[in-house]
C-alpha atoms as a PDB file:
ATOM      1  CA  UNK A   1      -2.960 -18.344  68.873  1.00  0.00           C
ATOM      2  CA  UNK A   2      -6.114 -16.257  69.297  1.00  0.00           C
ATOM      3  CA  UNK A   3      -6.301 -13.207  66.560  1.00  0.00           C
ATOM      4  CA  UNK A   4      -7.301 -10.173  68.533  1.00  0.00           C
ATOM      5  CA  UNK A   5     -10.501 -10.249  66.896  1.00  0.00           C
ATOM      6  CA  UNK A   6     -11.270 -13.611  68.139  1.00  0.00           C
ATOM      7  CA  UNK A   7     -10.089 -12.575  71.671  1.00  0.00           C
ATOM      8  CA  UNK A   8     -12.417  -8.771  71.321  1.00  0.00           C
ATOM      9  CA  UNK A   9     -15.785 -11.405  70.311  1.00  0.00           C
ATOM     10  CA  UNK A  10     -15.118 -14.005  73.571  1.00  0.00           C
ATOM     11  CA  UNK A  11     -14.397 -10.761  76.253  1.00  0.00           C
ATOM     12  CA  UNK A  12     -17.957  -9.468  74.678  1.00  0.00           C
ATOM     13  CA  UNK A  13     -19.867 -12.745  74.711  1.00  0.00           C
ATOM     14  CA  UNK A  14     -18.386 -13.616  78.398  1.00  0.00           C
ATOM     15  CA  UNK A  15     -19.244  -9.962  79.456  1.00  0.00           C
ATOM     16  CA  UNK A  16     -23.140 -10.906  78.365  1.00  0.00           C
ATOM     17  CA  UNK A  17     -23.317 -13.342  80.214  1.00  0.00           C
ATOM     18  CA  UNK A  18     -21.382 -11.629  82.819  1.00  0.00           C
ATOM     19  CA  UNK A  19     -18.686 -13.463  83.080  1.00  0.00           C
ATOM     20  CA  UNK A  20     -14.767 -12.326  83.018  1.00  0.00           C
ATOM     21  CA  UNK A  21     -12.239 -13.440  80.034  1.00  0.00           C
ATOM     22  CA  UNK A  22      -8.526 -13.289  80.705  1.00  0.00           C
ATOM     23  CA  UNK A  23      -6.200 -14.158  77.996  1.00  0.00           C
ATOM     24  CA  UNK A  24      -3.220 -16.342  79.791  1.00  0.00           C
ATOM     25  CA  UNK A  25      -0.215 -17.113  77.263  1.00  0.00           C
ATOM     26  CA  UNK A  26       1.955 -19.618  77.449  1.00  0.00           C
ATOM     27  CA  UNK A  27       4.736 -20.401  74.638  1.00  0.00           C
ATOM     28  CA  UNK A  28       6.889 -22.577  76.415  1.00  0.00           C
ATOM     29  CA  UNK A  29       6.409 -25.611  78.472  1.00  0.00           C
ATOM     30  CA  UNK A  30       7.501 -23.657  81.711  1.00  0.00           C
ATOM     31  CA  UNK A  31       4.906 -21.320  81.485  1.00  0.00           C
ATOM     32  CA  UNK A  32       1.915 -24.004  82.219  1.00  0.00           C
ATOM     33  CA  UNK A  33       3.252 -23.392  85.846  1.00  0.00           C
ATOM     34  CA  UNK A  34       2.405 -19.938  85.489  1.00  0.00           C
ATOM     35  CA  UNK A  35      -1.008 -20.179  83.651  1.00  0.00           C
ATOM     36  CA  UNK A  36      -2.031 -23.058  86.204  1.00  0.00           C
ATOM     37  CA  UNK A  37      -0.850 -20.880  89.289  1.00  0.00           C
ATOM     38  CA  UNK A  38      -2.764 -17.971  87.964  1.00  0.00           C
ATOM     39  CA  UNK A  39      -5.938 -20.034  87.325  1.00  0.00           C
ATOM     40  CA  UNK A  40      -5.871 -21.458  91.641  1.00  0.00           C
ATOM     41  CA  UNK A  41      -7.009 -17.439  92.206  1.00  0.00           C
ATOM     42  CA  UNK A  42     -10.072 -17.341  93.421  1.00  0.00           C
ATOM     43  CA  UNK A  43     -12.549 -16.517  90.508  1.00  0.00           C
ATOM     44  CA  UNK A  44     -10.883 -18.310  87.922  1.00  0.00           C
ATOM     45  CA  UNK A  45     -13.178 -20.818  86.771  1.00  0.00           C
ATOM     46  CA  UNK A  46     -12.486 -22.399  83.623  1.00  0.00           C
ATOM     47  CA  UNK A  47      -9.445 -23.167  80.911  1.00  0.00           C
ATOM     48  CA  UNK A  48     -10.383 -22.512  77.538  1.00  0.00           C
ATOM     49  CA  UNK A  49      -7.134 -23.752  75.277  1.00  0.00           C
ATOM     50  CA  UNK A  50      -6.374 -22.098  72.302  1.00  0.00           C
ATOM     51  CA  UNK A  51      -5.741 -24.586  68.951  1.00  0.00           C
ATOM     52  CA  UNK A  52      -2.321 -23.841  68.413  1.00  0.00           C
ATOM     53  CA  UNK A  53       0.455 -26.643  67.020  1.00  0.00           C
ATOM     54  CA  UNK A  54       2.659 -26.346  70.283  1.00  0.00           C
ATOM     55  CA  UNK A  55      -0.580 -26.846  72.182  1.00  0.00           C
ATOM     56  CA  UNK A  56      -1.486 -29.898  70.295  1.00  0.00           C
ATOM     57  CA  UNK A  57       1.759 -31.155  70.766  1.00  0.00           C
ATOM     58  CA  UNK A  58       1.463 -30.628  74.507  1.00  0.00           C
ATOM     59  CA  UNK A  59      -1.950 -32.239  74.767  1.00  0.00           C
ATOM     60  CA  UNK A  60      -1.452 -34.782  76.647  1.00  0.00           C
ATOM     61  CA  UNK A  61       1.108 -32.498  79.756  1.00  0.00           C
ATOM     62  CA  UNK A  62      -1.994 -30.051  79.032  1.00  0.00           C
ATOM     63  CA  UNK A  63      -4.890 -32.766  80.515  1.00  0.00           C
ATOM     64  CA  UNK A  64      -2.952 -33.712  83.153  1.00  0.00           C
ATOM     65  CA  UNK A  65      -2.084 -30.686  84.449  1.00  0.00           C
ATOM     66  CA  UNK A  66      -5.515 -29.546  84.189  1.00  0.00           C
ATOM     67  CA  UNK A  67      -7.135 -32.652  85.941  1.00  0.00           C
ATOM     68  CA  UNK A  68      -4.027 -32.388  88.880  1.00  0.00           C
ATOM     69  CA  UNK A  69      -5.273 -28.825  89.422  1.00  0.00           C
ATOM     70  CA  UNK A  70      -8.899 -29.525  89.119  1.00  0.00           C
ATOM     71  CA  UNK A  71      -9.357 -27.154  86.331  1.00  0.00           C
ATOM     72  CA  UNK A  72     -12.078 -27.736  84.474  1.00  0.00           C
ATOM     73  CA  UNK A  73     -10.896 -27.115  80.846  1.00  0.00           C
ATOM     74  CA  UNK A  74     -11.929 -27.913  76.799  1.00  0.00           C
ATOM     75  CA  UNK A  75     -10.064 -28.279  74.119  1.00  0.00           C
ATOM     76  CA  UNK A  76     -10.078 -28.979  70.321  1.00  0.00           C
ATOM     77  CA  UNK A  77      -8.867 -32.415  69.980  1.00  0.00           C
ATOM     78  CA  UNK A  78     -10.110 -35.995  72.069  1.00  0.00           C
ATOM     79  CA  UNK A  79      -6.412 -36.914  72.998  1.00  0.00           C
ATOM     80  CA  UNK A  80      -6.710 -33.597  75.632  1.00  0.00           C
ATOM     81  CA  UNK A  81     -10.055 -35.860  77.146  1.00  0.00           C
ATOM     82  CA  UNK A  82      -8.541 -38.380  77.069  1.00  0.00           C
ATOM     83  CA  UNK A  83      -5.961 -37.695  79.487  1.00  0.00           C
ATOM     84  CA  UNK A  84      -8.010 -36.108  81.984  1.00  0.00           C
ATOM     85  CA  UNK A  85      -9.250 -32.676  80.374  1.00  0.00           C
ATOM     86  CA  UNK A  86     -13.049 -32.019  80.957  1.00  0.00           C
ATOM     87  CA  UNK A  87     -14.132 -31.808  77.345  1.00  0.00           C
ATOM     88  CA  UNK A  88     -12.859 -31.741  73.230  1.00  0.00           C
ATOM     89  CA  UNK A  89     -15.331 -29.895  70.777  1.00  0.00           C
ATOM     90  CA  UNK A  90     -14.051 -29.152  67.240  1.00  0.00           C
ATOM     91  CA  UNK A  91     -13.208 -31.065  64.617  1.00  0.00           C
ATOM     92  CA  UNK A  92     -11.279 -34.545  64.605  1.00  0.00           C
ATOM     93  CA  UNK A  93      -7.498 -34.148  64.087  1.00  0.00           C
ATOM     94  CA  UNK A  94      -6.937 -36.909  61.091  1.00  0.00           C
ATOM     95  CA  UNK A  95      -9.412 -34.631  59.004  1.00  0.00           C
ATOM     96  CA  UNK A  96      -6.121 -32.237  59.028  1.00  0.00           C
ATOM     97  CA  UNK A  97      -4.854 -34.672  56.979  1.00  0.00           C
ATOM     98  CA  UNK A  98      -6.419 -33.207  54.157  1.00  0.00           C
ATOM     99  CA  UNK A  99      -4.199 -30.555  54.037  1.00  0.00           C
ATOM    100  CA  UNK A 100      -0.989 -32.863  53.285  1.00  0.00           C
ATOM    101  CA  UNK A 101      -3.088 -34.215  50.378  1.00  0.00           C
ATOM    102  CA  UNK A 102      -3.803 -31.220  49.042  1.00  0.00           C
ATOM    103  CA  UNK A 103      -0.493 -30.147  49.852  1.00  0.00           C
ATOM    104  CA  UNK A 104       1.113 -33.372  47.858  1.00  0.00           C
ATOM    105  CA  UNK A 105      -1.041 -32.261  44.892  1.00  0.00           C
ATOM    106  CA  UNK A 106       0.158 -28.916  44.171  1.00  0.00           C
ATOM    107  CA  UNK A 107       4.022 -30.191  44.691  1.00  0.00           C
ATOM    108  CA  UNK A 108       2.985 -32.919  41.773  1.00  0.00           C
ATOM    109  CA  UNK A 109       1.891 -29.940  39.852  1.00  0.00           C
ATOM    110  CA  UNK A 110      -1.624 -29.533  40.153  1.00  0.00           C
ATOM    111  CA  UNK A 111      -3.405 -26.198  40.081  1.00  0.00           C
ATOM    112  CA  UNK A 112      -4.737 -25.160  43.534  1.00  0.00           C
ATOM    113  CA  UNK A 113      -7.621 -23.226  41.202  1.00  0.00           C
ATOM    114  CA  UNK A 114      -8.634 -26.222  39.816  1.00  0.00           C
ATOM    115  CA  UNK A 115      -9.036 -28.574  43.155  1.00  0.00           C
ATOM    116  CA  UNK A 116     -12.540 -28.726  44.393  1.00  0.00           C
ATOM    117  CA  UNK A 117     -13.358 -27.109  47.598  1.00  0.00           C
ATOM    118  CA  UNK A 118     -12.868 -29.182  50.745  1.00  0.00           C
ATOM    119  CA  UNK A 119     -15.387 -28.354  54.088  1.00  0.00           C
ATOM    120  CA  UNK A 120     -14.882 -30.110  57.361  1.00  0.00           C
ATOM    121  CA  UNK A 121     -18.063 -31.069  58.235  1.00  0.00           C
ATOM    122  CA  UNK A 122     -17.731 -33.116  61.375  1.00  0.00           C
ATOM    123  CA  UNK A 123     -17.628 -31.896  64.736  1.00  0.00           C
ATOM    124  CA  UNK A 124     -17.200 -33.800  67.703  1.00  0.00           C
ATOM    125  CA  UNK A 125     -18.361 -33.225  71.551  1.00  0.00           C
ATOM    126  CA  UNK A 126     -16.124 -35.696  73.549  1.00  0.00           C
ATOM    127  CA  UNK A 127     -17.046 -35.320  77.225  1.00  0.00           C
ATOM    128  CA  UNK A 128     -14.676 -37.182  79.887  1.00  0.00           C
ATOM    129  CA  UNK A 129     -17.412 -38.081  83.064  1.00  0.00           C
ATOM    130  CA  UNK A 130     -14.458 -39.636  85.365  1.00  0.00           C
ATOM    131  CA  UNK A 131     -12.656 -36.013  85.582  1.00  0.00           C
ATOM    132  CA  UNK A 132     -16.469 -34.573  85.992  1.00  0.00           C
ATOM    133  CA  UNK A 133     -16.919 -36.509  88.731  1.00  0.00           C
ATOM    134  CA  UNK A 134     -13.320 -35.504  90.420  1.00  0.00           C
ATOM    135  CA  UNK A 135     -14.086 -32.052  89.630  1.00  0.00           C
ATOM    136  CA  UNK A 136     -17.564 -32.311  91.382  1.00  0.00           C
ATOM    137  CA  UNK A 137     -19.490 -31.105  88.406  1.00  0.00           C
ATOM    138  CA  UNK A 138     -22.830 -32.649  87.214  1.00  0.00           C
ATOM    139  CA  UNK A 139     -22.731 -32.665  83.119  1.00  0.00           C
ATOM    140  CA  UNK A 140     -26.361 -32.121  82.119  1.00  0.00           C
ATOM    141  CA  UNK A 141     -28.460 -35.193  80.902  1.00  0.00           C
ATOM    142  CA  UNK A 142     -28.682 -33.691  77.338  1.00  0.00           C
ATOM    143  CA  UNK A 143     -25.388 -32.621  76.815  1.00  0.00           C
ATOM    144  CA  UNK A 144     -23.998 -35.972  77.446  1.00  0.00           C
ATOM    145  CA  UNK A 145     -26.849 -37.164  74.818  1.00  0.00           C
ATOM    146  CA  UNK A 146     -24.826 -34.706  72.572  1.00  0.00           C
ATOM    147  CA  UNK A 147     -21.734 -36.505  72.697  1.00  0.00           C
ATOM    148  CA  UNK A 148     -19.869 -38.006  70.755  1.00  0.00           C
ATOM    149  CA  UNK A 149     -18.235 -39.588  73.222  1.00  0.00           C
ATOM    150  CA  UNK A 150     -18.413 -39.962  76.865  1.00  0.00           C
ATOM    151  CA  UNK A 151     -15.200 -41.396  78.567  1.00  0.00           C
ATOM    152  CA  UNK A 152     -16.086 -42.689  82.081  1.00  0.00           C
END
């Protein structure tokens, strides 16, 4: 879920560029309905999901939903992409993993002061071109050189 912060610094950046943000929530599956209804108005351009574990888990009902109502959306994670979302940037999901080993030290005793510090340094830009071209948008030449990925 977005802290308020967070949601305060992307309604001043979108403003900028003069742009509108609307924060849509959904905490159940039977609110997608909602969220995608209120995204057909006219003006609503884009679907910007939130990293959140329910989201994650709903990935997959997420991409689909967003290809079937040609809204072009992005995501954190490539499994969104991959079944039909526009675009993933953030970092891979398996690099979570970290925090189970971590996690499995302190339980075996381990000092959390005396771990060393872990960064996430890779970021990915995974950029599906088949729901592009459904969507009728033309991805820029140097983005796609960007990618990580480019599913077509």
């Amino acid at each position: 879920m977005l802290t308020e912060p967070a949601i305060n610094d992307a309604q001043a950046a979108t403003r900028r560029l003069g742009l509108k943000f609307e924060v849509l929530r959904a905490s159940t599956e039977r609110d997608f309905d909602t969220v995608f209804k209120t995204l057909a108005r006219p003006g609503a351009g884009a679907l910007v999901i939130d990293t959140d574990a329910f989201f994650i888990g709903q990935s997959k009902q997420l991409g689909a939903l967003a290809l079937a109502h040609a809204v072009p959306s992005i995501f954190q994670y490539r499994q969104f992409v991959a079944e039909g979302g526009l675009m993933s940037y953030g970092t891979p999901i398996e690099t979570y993993s970290l925090t189970g080993v971590y996690t499995g030290r302190v339980l075996k005793g381990e000092r959390p002061a005396d771990l060393p510090v872990q960064q996430i340094t890779k970021i990915e830009l995974i950029i599906n071109l088949k729901t592009a071209k459904i969507l009728g948008l033309n991805i820029p030449l140097p983005l796609l050189g960007r990618a990580d990925e480019v599913i077509e």
